[in-house]
N, C-alpha and C. Protein backbone atom coordinates (compact mmCIF):
# COMPACT_ATOMS: atom_id res chain seq x y z
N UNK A 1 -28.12 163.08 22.28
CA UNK A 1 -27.88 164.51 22.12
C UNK A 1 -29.09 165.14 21.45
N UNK A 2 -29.67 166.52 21.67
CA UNK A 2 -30.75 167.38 21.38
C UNK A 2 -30.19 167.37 19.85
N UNK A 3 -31.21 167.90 19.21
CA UNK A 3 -31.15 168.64 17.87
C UNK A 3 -31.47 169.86 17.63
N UNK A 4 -31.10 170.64 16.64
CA UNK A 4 -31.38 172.02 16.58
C UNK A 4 -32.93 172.16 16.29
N UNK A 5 -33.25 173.27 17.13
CA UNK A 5 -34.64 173.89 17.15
C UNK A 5 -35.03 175.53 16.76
N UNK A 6 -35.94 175.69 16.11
CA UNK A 6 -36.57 176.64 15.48
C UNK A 6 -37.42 177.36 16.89
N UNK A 7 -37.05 178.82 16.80
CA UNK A 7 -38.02 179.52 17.51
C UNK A 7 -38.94 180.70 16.69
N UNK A 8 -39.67 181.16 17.05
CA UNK A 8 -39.80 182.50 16.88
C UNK A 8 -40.29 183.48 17.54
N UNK A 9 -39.13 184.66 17.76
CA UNK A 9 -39.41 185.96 18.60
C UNK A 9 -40.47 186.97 17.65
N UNK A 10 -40.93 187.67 18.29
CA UNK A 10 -41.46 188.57 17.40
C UNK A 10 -41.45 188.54 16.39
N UNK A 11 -42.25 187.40 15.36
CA UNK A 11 -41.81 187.43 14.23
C UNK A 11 -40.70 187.04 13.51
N UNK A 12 -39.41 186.97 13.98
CA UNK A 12 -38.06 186.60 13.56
C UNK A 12 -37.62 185.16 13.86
N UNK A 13 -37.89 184.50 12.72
CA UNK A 13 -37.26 183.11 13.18
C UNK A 13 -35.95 183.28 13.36
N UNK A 14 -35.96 182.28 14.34
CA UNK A 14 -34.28 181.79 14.91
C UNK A 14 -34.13 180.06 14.77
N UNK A 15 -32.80 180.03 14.27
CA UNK A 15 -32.35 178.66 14.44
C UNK A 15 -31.72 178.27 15.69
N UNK A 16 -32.05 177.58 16.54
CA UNK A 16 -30.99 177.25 17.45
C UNK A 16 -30.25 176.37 17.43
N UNK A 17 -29.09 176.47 17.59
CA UNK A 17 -28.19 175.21 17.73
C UNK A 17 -28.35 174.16 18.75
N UNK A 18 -27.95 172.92 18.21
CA UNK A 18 -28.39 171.58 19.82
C UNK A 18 -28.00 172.10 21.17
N UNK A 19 -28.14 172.13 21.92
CA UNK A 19 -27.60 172.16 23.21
C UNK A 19 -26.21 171.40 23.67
N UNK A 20 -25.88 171.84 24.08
CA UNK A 20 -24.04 170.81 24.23
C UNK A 20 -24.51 169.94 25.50
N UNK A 21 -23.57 169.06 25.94
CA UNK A 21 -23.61 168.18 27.20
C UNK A 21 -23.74 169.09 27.93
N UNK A 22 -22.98 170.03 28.62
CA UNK A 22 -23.42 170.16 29.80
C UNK A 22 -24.58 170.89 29.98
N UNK A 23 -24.83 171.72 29.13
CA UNK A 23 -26.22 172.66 28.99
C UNK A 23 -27.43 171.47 28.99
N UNK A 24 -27.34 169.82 28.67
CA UNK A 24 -28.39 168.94 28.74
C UNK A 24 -28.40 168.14 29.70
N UNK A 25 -27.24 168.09 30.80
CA UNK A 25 -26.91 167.56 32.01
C UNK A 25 -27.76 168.54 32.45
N UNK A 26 -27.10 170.09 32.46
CA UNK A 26 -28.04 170.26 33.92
C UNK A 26 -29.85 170.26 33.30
N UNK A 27 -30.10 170.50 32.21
CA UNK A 27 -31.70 170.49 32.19
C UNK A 27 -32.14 169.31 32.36
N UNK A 28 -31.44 168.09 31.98
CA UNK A 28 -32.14 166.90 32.56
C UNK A 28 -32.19 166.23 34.23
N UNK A 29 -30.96 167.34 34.88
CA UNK A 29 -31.25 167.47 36.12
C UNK A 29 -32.67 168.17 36.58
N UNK A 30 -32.19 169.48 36.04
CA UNK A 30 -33.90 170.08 36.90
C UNK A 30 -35.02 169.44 36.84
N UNK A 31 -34.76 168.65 34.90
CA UNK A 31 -36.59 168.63 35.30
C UNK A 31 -36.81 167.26 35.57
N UNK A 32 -35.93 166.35 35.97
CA UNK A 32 -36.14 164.97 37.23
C UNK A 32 -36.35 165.89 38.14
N UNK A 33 -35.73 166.97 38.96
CA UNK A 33 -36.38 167.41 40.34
C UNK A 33 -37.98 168.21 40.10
N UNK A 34 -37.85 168.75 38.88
CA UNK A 34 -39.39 169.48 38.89
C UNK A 34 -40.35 168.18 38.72
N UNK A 35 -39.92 167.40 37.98
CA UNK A 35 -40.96 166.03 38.00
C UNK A 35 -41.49 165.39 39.01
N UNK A 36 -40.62 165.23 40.22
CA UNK A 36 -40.53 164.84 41.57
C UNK A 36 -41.50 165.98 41.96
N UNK A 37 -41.48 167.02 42.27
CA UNK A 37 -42.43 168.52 42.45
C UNK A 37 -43.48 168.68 42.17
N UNK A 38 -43.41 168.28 40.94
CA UNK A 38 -45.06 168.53 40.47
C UNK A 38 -45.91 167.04 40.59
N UNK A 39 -45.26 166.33 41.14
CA UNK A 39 -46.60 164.90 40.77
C UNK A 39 -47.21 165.04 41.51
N UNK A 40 -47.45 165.86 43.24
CA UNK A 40 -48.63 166.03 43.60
C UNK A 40 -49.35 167.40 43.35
N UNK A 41 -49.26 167.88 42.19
CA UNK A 41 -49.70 169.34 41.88
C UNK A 41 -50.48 169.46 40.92
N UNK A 42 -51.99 168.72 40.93
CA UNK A 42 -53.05 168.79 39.89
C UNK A 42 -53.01 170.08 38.94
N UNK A 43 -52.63 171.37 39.63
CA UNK A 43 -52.56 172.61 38.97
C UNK A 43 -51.70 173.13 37.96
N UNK A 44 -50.60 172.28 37.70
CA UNK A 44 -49.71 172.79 36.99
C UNK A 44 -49.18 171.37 36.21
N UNK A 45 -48.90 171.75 34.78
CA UNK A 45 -48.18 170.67 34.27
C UNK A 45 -46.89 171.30 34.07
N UNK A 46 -45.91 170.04 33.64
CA UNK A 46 -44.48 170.30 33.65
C UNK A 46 -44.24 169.49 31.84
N UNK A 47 -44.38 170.56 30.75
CA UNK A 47 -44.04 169.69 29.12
C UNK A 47 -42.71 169.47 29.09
N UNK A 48 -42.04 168.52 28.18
CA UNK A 48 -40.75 167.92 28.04
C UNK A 48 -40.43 169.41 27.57
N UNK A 49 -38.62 169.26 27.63
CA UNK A 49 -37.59 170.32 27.72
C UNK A 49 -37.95 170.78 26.14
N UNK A 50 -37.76 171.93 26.10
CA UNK A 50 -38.02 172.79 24.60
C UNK A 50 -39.35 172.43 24.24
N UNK A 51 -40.25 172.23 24.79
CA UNK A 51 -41.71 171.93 24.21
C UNK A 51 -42.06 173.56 23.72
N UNK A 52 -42.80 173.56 22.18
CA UNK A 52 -42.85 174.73 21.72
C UNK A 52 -43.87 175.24 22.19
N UNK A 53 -43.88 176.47 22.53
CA UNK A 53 -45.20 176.96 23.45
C UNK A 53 -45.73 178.35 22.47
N UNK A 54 -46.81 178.53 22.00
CA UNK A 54 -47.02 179.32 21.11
C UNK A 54 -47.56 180.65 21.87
N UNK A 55 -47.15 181.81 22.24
CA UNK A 55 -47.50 182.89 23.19
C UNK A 55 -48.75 183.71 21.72
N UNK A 56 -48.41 183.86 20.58
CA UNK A 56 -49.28 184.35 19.78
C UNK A 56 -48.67 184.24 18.23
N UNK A 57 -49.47 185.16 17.55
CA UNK A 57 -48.84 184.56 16.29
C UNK A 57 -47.47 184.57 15.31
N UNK A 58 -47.19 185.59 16.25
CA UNK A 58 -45.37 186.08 16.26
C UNK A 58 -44.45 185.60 17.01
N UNK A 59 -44.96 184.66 17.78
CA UNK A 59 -44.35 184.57 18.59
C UNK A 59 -44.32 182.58 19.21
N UNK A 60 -43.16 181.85 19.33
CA UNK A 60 -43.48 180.51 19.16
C UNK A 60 -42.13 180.03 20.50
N UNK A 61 -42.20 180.03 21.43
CA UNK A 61 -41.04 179.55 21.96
C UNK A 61 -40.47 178.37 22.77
N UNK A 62 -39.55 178.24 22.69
CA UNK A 62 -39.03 176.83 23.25
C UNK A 62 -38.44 176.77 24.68
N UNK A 63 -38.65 177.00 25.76
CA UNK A 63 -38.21 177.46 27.12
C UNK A 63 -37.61 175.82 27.35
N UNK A 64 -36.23 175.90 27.67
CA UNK A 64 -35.78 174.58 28.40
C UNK A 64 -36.50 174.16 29.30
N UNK A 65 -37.08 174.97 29.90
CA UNK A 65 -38.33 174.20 31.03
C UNK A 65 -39.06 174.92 31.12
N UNK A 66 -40.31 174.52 31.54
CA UNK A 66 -41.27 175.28 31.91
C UNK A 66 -43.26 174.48 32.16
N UNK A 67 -43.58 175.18 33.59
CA UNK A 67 -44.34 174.61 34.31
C UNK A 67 -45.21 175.76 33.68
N UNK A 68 -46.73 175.15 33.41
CA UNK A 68 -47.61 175.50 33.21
C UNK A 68 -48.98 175.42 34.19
N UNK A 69 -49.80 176.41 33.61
CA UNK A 69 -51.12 176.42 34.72
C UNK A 69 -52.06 175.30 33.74
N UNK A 70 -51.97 174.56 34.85
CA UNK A 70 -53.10 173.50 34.08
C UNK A 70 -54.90 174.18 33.69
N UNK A 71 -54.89 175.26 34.79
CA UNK A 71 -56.25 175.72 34.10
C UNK A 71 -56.39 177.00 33.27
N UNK A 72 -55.37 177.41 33.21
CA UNK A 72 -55.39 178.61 31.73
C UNK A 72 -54.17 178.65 30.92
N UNK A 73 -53.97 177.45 30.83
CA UNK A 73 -51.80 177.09 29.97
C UNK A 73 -51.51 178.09 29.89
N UNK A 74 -51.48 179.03 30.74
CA UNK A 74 -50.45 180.52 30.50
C UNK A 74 -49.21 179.51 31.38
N UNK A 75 -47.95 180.09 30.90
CA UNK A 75 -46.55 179.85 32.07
C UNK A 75 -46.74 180.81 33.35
N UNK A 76 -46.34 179.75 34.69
CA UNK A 76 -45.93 180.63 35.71
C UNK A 76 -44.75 180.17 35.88
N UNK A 77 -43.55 179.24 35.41
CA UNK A 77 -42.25 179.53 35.26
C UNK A 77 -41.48 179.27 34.54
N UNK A 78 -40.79 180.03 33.74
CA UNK A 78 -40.27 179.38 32.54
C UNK A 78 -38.32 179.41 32.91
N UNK A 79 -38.04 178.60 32.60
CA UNK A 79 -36.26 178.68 33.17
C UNK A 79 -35.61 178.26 31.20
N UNK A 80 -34.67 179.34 31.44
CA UNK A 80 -33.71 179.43 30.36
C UNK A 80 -32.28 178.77 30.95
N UNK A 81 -31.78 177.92 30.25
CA UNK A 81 -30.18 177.87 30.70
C UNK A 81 -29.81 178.36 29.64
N UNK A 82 -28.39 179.07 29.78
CA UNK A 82 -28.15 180.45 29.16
C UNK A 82 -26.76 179.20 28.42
N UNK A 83 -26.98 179.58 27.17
CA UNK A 83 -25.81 178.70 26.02
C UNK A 83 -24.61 179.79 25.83
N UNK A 84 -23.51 179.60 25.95
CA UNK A 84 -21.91 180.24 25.97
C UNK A 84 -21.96 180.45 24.54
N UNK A 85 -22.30 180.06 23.42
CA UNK A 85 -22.37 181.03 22.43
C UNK A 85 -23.26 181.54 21.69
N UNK A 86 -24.46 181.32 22.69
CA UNK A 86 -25.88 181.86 21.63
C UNK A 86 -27.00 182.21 23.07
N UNK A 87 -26.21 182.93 23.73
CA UNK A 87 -27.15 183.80 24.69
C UNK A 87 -27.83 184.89 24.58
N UNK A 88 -27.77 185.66 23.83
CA UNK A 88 -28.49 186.91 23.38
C UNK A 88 -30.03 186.59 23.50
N UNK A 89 -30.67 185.43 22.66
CA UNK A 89 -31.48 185.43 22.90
C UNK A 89 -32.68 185.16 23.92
N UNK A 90 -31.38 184.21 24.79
CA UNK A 90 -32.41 184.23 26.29
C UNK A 90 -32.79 184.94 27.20
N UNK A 91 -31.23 185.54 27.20
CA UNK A 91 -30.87 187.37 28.13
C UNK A 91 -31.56 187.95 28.29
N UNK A 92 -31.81 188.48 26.89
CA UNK A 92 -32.13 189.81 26.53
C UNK A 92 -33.82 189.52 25.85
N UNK A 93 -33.83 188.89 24.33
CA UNK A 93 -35.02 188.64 23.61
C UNK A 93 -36.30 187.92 24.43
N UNK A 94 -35.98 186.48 24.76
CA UNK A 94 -37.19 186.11 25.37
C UNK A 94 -37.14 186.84 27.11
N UNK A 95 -36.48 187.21 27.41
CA UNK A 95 -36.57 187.37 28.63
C UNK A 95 -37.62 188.93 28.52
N UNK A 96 -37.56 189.83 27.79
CA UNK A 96 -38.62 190.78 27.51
C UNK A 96 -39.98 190.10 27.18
N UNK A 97 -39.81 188.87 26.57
CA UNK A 97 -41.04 188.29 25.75
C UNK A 97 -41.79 188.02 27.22
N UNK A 98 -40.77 187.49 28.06
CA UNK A 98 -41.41 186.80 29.07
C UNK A 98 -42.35 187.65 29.86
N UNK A 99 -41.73 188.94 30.11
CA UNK A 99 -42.12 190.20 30.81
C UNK A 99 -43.12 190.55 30.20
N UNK A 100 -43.34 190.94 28.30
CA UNK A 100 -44.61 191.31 27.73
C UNK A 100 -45.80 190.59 28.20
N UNK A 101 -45.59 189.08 28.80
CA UNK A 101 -46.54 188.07 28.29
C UNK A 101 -46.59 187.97 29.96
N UNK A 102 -46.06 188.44 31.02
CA UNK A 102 -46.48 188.84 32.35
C UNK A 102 -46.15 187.14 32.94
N UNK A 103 -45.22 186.44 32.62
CA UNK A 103 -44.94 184.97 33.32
C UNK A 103 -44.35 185.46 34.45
N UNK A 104 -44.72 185.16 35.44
CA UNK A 104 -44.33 185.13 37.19
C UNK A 104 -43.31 184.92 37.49
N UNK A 105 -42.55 183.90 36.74
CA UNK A 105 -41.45 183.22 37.52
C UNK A 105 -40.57 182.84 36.15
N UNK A 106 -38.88 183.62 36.10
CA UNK A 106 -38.19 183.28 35.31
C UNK A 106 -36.72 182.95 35.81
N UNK A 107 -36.39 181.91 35.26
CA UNK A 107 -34.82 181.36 36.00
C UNK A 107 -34.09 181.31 35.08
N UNK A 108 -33.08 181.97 34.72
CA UNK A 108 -31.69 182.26 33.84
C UNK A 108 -30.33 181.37 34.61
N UNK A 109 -30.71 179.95 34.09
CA UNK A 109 -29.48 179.31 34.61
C UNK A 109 -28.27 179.60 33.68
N UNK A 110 -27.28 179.71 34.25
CA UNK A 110 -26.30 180.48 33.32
C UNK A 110 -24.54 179.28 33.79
N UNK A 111 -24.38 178.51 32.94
CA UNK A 111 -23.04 177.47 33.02
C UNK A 111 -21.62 178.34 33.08
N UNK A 112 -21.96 179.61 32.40
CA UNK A 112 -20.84 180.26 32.25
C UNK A 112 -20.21 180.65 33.85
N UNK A 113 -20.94 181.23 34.39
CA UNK A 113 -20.72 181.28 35.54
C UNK A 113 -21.01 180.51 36.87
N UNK A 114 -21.56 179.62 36.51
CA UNK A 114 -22.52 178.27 37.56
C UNK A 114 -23.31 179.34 38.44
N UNK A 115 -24.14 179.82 38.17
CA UNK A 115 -25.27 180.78 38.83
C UNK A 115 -26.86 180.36 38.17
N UNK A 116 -27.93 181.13 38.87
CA UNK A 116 -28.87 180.91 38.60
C UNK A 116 -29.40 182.53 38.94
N UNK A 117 -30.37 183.21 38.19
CA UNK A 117 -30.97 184.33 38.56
C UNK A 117 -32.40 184.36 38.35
N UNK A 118 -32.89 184.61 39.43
CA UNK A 118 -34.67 184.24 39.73
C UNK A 118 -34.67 185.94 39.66
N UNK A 119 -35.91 186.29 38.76
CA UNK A 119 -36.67 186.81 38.29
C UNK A 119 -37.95 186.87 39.04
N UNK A 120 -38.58 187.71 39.12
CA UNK A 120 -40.15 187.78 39.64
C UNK A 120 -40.79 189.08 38.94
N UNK A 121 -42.06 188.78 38.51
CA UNK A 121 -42.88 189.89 38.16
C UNK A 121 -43.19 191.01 38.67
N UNK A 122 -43.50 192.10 38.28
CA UNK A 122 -43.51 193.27 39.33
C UNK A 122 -44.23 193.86 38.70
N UNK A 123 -44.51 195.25 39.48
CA UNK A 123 -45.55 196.20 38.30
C UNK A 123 -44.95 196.46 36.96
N UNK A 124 -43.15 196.08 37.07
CA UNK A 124 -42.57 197.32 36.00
C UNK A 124 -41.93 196.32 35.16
N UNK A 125 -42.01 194.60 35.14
CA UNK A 125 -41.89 193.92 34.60
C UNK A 125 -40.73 193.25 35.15
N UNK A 126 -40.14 191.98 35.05
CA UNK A 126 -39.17 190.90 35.93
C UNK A 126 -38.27 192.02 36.28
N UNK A 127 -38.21 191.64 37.63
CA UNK A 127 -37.25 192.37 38.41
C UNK A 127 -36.42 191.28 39.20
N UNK A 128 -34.92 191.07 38.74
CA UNK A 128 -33.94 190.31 39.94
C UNK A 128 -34.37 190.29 41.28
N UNK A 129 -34.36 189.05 41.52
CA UNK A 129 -34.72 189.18 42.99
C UNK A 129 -33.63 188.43 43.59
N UNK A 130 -32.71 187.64 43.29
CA UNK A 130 -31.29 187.04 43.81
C UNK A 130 -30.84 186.37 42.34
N UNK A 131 -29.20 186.21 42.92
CA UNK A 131 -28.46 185.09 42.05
C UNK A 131 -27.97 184.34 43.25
N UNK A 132 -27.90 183.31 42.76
CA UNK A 132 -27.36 182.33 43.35
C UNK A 132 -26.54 181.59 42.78
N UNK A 133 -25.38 180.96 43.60
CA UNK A 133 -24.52 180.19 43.41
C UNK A 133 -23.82 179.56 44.93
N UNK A 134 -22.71 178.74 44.20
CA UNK A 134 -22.02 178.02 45.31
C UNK A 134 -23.08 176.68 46.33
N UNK A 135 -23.03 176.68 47.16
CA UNK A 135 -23.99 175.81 48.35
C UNK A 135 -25.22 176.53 48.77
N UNK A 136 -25.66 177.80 47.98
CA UNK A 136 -26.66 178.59 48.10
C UNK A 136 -27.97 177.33 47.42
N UNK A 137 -28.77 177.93 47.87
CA UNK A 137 -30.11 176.94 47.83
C UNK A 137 -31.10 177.29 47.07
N UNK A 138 -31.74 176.71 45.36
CA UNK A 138 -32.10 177.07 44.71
C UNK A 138 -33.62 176.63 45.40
N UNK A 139 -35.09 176.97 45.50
CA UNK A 139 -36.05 176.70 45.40
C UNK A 139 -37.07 178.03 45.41
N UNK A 140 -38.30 177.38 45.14
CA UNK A 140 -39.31 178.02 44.77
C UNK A 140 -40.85 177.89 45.60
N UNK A 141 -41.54 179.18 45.78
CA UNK A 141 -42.50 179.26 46.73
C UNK A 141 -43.32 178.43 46.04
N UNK A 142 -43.53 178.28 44.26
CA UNK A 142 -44.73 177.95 44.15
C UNK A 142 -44.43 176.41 43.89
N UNK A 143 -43.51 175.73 44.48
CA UNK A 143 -43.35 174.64 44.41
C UNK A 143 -42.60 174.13 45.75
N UNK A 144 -43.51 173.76 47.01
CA UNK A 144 -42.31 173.79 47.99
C UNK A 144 -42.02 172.43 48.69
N UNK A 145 -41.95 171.42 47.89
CA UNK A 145 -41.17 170.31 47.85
C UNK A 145 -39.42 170.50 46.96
N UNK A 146 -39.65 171.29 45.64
CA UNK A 146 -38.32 171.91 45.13
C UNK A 146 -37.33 172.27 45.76
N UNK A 147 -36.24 171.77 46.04
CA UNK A 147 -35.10 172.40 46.21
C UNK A 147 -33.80 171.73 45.62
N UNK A 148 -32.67 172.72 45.30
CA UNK A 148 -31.50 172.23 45.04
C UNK A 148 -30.16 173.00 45.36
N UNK A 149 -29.10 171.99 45.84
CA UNK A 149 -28.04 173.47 46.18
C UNK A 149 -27.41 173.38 44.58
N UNK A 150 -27.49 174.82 44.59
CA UNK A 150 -27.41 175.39 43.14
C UNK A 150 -25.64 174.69 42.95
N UNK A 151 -24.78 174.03 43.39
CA UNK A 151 -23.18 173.91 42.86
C UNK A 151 -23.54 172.38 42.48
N UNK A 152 -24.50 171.48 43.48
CA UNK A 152 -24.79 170.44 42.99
C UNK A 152 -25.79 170.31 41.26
N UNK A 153 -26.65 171.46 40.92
CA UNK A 153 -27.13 171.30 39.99
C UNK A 153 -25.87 171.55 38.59
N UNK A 154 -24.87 172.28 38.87
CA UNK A 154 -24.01 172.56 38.11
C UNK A 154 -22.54 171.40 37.98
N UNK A 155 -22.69 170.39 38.99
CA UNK A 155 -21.52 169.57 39.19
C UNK A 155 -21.01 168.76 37.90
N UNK A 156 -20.24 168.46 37.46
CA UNK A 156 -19.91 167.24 36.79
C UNK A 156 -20.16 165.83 36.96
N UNK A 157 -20.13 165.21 35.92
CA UNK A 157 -20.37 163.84 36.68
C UNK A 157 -19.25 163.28 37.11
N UNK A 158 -19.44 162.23 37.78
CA UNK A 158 -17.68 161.92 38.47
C UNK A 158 -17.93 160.85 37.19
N UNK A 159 -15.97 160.58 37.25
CA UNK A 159 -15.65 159.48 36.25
C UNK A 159 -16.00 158.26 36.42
N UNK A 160 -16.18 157.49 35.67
CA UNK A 160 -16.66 155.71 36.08
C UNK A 160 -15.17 155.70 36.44
């Protein structure tokens, strides 16, 4: 099981609480498939889940995942799975951070509802571009070995 982690938004530290099982099921799902994705992709690295990524001096964050440009470590995608009692800050807080700091590609996996909402940059800052759920098909242009049907990334495990 995760342990609690320290962020900071603008200045404001936050404590976060561990992540529960299923919020660490599905991130240790994605990033076996982003791992699979990126091993032929000299351009981008993929850091372990919550790796702290420092955007500036106010600012320190822990993205459940997130693929980096190997030649200027800015993020081009950072994915939040959204926690049932401490979402505010992915929603709403980093998800502006993400927009200030112009990251390309943001995924709001969300358990509450078994959905996923892809984000893309725009002139006017992340703009929805789908949700997905059910047998709908999660993948990504800048990775196009990636794919997953979004009900399988959300499944349970079956019982032994």
């Amino acid at each position: 099981m995760s342990q609690p982690y320290e962020e900071i938004l603008n200045g404001r530290k936050l404590v976060r609480a561990a992540p529960g099982a299923r919020h660490e099921l599905i991130c240790d799902r994605l990033y076996q498939l982003l791992v699979a994705s990126v091993t032929d992709h000299s351009g981008v690295s993929l850091p372990m889940p919550r790796t702290t990524i420092t955007l500036s001096a106010a600012t320190r964050i822990c993205p459940d995942l997130v693929l980096v440009s190997a030649a200027s470590g800015e993020i081009i995608l950072a994915v939040e799975i959204v926690s049932r009692d401490d979402h505010r800050p992915d929603t709403v807080t980093k998800k502006e951070i993400y927009e200030e700091f112009g990251v390309p590609r943001l995924w709001m996996v969300d358990p509450r509802y078994d959905n996923v909402e892809i984000y893309h940059r725009s002139d006017y800052g992340l703009r929805l571009e789908t949700i997905l759920s059910g047998r709908e098909v999660l993948s990504e242009k800048l990775l196009p070995e990636f794919t997953v049907v979004v009900a399988e990334l959300f499944a349970l495990p079956e019982p032994s």
